[in-house]
C-alpha atoms as a PDB file:
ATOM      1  CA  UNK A   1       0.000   0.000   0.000  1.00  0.00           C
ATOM      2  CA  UNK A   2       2.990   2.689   1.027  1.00  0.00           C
ATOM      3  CA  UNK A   3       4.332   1.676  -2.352  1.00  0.00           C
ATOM      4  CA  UNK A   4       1.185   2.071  -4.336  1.00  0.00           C
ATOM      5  CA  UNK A   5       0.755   5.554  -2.565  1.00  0.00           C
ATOM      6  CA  UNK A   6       4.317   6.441  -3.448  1.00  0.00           C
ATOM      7  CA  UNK A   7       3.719   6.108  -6.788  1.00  0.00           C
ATOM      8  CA  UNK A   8       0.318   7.824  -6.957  1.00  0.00           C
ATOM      9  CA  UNK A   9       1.931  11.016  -5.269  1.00  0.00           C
ATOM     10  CA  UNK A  10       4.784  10.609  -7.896  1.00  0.00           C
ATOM     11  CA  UNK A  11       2.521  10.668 -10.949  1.00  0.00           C
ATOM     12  CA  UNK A  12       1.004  14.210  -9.130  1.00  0.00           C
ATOM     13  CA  UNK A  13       4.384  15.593  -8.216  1.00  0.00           C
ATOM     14  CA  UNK A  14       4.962  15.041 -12.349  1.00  0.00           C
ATOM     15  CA  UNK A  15       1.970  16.558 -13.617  1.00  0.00           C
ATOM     16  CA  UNK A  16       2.632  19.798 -11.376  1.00  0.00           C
ATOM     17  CA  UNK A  17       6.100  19.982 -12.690  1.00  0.00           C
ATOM     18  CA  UNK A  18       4.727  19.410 -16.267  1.00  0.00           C
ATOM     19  CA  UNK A  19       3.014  22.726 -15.718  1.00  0.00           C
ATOM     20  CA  UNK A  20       6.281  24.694 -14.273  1.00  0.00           C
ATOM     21  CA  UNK A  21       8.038  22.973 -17.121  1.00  0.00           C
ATOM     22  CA  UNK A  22       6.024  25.090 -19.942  1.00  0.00           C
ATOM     23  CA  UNK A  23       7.178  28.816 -19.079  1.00  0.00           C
ATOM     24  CA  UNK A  24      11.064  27.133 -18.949  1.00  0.00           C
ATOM     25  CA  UNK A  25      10.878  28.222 -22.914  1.00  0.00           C
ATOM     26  CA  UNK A  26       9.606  31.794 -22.356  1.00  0.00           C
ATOM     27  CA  UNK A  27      12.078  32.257 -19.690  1.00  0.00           C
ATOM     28  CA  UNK A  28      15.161  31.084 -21.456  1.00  0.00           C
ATOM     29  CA  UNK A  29      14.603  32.464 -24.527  1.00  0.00           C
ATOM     30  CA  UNK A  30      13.549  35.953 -22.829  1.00  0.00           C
ATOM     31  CA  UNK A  31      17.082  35.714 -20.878  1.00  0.00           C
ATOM     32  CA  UNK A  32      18.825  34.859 -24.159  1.00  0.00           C
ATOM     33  CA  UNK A  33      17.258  37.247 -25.971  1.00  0.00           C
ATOM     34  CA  UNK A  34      18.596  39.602 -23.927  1.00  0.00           C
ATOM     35  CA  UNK A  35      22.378  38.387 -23.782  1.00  0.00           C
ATOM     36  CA  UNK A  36      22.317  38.505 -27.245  1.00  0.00           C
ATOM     37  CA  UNK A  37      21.336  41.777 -27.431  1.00  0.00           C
ATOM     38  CA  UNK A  38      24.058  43.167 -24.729  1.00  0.00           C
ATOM     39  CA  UNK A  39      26.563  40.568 -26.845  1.00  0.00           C
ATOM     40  CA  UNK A  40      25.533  42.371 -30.049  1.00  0.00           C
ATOM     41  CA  UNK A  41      25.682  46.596 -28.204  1.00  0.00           C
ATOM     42  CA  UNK A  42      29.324  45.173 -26.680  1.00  0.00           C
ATOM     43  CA  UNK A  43      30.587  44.154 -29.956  1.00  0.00           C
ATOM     44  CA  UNK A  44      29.284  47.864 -31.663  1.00  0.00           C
ATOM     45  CA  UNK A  45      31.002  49.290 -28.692  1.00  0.00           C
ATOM     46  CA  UNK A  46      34.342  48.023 -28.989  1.00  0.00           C
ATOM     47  CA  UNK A  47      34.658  47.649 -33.278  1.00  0.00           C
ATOM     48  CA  UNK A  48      34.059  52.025 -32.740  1.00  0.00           C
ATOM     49  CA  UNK A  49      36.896  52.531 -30.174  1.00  0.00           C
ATOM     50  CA  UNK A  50      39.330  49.671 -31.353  1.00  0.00           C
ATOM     51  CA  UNK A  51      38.792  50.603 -35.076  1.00  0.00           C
ATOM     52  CA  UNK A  52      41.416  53.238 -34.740  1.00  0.00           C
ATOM     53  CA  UNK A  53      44.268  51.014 -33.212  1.00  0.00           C
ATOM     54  CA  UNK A  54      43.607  48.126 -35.897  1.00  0.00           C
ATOM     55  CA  UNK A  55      42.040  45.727 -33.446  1.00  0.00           C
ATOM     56  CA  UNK A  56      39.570  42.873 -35.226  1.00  0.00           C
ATOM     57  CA  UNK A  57      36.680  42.559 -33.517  1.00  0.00           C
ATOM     58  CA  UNK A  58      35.016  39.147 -34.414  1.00  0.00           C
ATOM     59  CA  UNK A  59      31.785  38.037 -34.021  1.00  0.00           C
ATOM     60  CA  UNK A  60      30.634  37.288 -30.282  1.00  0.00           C
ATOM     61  CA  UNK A  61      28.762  34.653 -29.326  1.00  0.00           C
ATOM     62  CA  UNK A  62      27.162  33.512 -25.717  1.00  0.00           C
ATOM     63  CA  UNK A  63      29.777  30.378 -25.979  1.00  0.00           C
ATOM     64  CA  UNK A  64      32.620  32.567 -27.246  1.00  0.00           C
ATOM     65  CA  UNK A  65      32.395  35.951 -26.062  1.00  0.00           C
ATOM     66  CA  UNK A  66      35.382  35.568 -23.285  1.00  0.00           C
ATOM     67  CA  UNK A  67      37.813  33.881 -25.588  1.00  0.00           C
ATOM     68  CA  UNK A  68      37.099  36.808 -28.146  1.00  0.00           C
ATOM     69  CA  UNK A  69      38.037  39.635 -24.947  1.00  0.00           C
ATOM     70  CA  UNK A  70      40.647  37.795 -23.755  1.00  0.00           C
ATOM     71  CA  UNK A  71      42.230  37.668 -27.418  1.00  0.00           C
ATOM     72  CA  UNK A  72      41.853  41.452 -27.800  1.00  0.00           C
ATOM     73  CA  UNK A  73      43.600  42.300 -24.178  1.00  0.00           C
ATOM     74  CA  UNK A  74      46.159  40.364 -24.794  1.00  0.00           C
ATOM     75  CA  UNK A  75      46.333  42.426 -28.626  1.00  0.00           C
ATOM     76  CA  UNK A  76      46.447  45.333 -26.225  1.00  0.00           C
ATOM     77  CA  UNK A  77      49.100  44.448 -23.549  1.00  0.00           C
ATOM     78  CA  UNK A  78      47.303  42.802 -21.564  1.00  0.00           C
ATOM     79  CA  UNK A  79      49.560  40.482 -20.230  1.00  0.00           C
ATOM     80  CA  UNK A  80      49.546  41.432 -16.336  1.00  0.00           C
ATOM     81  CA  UNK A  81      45.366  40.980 -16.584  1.00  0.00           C
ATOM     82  CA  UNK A  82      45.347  37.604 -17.922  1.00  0.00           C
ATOM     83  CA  UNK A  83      47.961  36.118 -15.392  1.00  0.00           C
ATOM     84  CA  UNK A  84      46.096  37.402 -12.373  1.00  0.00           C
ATOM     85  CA  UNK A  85      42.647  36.223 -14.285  1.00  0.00           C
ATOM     86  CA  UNK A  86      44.433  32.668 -14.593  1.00  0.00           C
ATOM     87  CA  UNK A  87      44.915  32.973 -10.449  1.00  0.00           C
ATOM     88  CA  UNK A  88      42.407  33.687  -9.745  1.00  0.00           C
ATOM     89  CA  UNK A  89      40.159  31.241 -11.540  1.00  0.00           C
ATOM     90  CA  UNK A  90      43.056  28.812 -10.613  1.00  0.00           C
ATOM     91  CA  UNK A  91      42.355  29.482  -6.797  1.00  0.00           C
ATOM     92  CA  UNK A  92      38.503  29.419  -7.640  1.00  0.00           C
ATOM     93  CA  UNK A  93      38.508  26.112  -9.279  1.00  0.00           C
ATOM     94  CA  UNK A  94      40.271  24.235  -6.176  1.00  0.00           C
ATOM     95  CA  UNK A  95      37.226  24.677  -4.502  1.00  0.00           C
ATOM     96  CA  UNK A  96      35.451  23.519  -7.210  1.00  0.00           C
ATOM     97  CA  UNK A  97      34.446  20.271  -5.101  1.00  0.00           C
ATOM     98  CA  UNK A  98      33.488  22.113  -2.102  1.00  0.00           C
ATOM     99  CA  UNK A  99      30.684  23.852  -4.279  1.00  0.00           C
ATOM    100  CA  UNK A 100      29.345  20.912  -6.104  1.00  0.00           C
ATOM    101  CA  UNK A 101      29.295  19.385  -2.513  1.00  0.00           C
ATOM    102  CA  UNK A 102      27.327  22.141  -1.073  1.00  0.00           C
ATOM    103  CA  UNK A 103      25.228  22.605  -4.407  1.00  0.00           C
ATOM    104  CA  UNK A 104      24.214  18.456  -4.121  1.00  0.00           C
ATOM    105  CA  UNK A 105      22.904  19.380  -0.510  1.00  0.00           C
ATOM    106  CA  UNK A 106      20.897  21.752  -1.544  1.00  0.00           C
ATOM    107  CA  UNK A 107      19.196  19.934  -4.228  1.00  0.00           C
ATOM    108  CA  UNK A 108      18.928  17.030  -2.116  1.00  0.00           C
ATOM    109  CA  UNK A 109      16.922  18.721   0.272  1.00  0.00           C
ATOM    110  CA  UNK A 110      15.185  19.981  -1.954  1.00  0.00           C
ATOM    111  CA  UNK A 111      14.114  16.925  -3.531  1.00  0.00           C
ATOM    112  CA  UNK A 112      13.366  15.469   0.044  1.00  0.00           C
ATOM    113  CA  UNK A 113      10.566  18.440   0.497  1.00  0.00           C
ATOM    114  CA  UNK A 114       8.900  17.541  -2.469  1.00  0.00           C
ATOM    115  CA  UNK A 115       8.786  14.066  -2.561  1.00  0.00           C
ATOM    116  CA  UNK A 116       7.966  14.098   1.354  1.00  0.00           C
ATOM    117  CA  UNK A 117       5.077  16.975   0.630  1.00  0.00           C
ATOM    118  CA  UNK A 118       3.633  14.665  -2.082  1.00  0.00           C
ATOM    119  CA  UNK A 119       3.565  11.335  -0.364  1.00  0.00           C
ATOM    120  CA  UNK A 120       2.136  13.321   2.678  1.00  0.00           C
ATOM    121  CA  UNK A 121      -0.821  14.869   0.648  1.00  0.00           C
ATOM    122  CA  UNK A 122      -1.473  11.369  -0.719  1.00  0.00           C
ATOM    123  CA  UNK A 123      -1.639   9.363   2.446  1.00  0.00           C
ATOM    124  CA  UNK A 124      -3.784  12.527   4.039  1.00  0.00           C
ATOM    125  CA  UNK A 125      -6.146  12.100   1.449  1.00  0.00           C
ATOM    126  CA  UNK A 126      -6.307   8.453   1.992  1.00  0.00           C
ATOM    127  CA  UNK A 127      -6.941   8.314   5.616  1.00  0.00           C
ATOM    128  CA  UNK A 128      -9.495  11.043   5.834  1.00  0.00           C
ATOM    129  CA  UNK A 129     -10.857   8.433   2.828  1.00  0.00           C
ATOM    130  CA  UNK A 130     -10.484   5.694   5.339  1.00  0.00           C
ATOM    131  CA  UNK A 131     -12.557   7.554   8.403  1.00  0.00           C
ATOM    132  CA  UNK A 132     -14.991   9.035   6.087  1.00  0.00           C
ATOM    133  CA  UNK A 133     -13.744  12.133   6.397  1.00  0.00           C
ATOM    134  CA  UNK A 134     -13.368  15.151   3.643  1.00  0.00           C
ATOM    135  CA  UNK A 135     -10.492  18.369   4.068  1.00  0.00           C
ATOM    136  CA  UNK A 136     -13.159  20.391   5.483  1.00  0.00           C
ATOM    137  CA  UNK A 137     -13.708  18.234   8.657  1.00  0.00           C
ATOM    138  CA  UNK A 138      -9.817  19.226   8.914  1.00  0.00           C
ATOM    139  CA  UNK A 139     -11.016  23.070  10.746  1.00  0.00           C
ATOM    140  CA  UNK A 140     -12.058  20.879  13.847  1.00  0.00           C
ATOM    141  CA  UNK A 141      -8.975  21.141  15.894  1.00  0.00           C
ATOM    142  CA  UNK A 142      -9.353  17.570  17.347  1.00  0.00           C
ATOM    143  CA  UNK A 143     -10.092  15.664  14.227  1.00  0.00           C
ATOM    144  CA  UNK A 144      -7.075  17.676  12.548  1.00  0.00           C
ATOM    145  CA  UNK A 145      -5.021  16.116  15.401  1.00  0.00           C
ATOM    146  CA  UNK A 146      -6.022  12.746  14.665  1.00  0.00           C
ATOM    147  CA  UNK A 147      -5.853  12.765  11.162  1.00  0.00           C
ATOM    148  CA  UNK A 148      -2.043  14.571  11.356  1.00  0.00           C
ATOM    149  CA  UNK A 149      -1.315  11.483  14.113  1.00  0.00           C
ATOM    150  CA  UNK A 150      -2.576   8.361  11.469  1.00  0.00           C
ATOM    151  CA  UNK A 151      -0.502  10.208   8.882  1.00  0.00           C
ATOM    152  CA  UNK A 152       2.368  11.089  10.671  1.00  0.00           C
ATOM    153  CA  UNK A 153       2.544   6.798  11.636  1.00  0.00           C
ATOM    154  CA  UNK A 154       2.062   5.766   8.182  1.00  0.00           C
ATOM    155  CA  UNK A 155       4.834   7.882   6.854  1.00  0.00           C
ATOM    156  CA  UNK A 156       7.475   6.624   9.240  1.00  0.00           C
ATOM    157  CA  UNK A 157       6.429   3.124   7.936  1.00  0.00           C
ATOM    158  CA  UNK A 158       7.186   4.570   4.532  1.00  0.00           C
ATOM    159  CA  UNK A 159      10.591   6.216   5.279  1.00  0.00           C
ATOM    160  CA  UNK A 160      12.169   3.414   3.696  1.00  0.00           C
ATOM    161  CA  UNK A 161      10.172   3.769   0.326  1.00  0.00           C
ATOM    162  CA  UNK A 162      10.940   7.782   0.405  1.00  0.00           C
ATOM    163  CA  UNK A 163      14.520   7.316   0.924  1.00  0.00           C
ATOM    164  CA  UNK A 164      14.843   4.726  -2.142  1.00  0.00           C
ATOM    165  CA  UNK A 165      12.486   7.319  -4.002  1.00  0.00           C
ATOM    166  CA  UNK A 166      15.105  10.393  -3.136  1.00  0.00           C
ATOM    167  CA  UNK A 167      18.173   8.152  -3.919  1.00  0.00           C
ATOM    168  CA  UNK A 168      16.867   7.124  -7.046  1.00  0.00           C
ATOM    169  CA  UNK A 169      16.164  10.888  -8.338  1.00  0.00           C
ATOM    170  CA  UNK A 170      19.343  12.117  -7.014  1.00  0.00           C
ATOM    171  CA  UNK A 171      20.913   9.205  -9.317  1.00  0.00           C
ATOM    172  CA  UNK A 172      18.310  10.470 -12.367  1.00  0.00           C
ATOM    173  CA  UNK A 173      19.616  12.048 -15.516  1.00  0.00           C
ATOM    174  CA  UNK A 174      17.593  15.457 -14.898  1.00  0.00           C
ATOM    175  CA  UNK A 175      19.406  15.856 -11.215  1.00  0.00           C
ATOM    176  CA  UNK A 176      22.340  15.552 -12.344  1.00  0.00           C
ATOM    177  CA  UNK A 177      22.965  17.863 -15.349  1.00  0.00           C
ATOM    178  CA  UNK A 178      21.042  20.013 -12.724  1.00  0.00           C
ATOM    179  CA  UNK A 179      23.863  19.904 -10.200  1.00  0.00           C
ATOM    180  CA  UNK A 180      26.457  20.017 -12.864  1.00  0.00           C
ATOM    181  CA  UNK A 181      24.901  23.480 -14.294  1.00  0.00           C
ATOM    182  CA  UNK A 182      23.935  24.822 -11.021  1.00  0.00           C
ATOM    183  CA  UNK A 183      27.933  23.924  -9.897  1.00  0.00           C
ATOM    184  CA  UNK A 184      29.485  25.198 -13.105  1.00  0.00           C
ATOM    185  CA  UNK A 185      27.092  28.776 -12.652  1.00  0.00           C
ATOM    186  CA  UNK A 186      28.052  29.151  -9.217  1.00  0.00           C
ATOM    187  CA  UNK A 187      32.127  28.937  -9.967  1.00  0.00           C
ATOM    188  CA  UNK A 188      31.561  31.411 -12.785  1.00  0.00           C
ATOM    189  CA  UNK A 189      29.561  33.297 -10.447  1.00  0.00           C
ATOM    190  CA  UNK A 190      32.662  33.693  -8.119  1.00  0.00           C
ATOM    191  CA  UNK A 191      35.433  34.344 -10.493  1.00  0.00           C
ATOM    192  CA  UNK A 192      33.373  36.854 -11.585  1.00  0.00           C
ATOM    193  CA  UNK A 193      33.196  38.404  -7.907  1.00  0.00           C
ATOM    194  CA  UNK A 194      36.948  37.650  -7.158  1.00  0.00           C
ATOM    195  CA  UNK A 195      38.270  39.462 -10.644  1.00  0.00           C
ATOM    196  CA  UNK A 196      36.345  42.666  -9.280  1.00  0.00           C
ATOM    197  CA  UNK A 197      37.557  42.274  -5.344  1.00  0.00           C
ATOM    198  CA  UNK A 198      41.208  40.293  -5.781  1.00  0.00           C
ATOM    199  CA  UNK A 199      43.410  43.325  -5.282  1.00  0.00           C
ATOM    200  CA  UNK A 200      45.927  41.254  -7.737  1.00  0.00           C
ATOM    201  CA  UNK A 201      43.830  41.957 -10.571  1.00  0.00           C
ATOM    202  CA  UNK A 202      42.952  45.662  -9.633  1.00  0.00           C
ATOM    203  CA  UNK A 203      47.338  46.051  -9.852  1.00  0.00           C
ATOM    204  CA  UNK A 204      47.173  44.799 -13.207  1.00  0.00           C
ATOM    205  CA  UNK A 205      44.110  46.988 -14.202  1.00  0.00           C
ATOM    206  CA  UNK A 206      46.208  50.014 -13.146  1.00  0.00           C
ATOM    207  CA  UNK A 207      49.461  49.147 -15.150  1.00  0.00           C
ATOM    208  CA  UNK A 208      47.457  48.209 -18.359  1.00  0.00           C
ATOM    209  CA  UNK A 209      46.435  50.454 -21.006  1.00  0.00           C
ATOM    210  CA  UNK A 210      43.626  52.249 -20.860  1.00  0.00           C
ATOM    211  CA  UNK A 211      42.115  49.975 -23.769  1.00  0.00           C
ATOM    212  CA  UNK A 212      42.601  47.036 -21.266  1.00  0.00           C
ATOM    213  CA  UNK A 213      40.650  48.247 -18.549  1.00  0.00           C
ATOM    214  CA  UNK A 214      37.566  49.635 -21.244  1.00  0.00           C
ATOM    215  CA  UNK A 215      37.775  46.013 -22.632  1.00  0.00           C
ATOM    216  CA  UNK A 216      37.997  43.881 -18.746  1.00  0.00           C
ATOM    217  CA  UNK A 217      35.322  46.237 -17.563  1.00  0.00           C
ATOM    218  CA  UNK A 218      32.630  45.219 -20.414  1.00  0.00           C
ATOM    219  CA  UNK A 219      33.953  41.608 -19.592  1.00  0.00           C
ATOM    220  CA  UNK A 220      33.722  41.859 -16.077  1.00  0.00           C
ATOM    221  CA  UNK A 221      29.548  42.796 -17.180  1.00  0.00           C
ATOM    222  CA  UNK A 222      29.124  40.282 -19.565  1.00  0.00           C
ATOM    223  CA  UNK A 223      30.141  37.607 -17.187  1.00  0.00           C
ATOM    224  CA  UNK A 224      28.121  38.803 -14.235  1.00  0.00           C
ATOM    225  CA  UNK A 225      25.006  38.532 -16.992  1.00  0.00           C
ATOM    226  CA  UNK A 226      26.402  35.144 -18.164  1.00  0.00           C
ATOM    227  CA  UNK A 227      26.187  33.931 -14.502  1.00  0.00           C
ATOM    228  CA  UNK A 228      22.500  35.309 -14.122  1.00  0.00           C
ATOM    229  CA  UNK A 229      21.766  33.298 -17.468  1.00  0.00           C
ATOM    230  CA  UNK A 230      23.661  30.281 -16.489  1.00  0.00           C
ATOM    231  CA  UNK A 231      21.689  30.317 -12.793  1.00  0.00           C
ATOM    232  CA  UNK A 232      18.266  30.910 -14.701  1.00  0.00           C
ATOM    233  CA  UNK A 233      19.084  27.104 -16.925  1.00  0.00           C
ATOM    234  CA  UNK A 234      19.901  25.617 -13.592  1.00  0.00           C
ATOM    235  CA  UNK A 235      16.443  26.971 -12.763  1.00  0.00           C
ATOM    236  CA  UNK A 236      14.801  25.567 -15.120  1.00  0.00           C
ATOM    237  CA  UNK A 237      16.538  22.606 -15.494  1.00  0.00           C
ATOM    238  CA  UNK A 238      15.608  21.930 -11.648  1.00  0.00           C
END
């Protein structure tokens, strides 16, 4: 019976998600949409004040953009800004583990909630079922506390089933290109906060060229957008 109730509140938790699951189009496509555009003003931007020096600017892309600002820094002397970049995304990736740890936690509780929520609402509806009861009987304060007590035993009989049920979707496909996107947008997230804080890369800003720093700055705004957009697929993907 805990089984057969597991998988009823399964099949519910699906359709619900099935409904969440239709704006994921809107959403992404708003968000690139919009990176494309600031891709497309950045580009403009720097083909007008790099025309004069005889810097190419090629076409950017969401996938390519950083390699493309990187190349024209270095064109420019930017030596100094690329080693402390390589630093400090050096320093950010040994942590690397430490994040995907703390991002699998969080998705594991998480999926916990809403597998627990279901199964509850599905073995609430069966025992008021079972004492002839319907949700509105529920605003009497003593048959709430019986019905909470019946459903509260039957789902520490059923911890077993949950467990196997939160295992297995931790294990799932879905999950885990979630935590792998939500990990990957979270270390972008903090190179991009360490290359505007490391004082390393603020010394190297100030002995560059003044094209440098015009040319770090836009990148240090695309990348804080690309993390936004990156966090908004984990979303979505979640």
């Amino acid at each position: 019976n805990g089984t057969a109730k597991l998988q009823e509140g399964t099949a519910a938790l699906q359709s619900g998600l099935n409904t969440l699951v239709a704006n994921n189009d809107s959403l992404n496509s708003g968000a690139r949409q919009v990176f494309d555009t600031l891709l497309a003003a950045a580009q403009a931007q720097l083909s007008a004040q790099l025309s004069s020096a005889g810097v190419d600017v090629p076409g950017m892309t969401i996938d390519n953009y950083g390699d493309v600002l990187n190349d024209i820094m270095n064109s420019l002397d930017g030596a100094a800004y690329q080693q402390a970049l390589a630093a400090v995304t050096a320093e950010v990736e040994k942590n690397r583990p430490s994040v995907e740890a703390a991002v699998t936690a969080a998705v594991r509780e998480q999926v916990i909630a809403q597998v627990t929520d279901t199964v509850r609402e599905q073995v609430t509806q069966a025992v008021l079922a079972s004492m002839g009861l319907t949700q509105e009987d529920l605003a009497d304060e003593t048959v709430k506390s019986q019905v909470e007590a019946a459903v509260s035993g039957q789902l520490a009989g059923m911890q077993t089933q949950i467990d196997a049920a939160v295992d297995a979707q931790m294990q799932s496909d879905a999950v885990m290109a979630l935590i792998a996107s939500s990990t990957e947008a979270k270390v972008q997230e903090l190179i991009s906060q360490s290359m505007q804080t490391d004082p390393r890369v603020q010394e190297a800003l100030a002995a560059a060229s003044e094209g440098v720093k015009a040319v770090a700055s836009l990148k240090a705004s695309l990348d804080s957008y690309n993390a936004f957009y990156c966090g908004l697929q984990s979303y979505t993907a979640g």
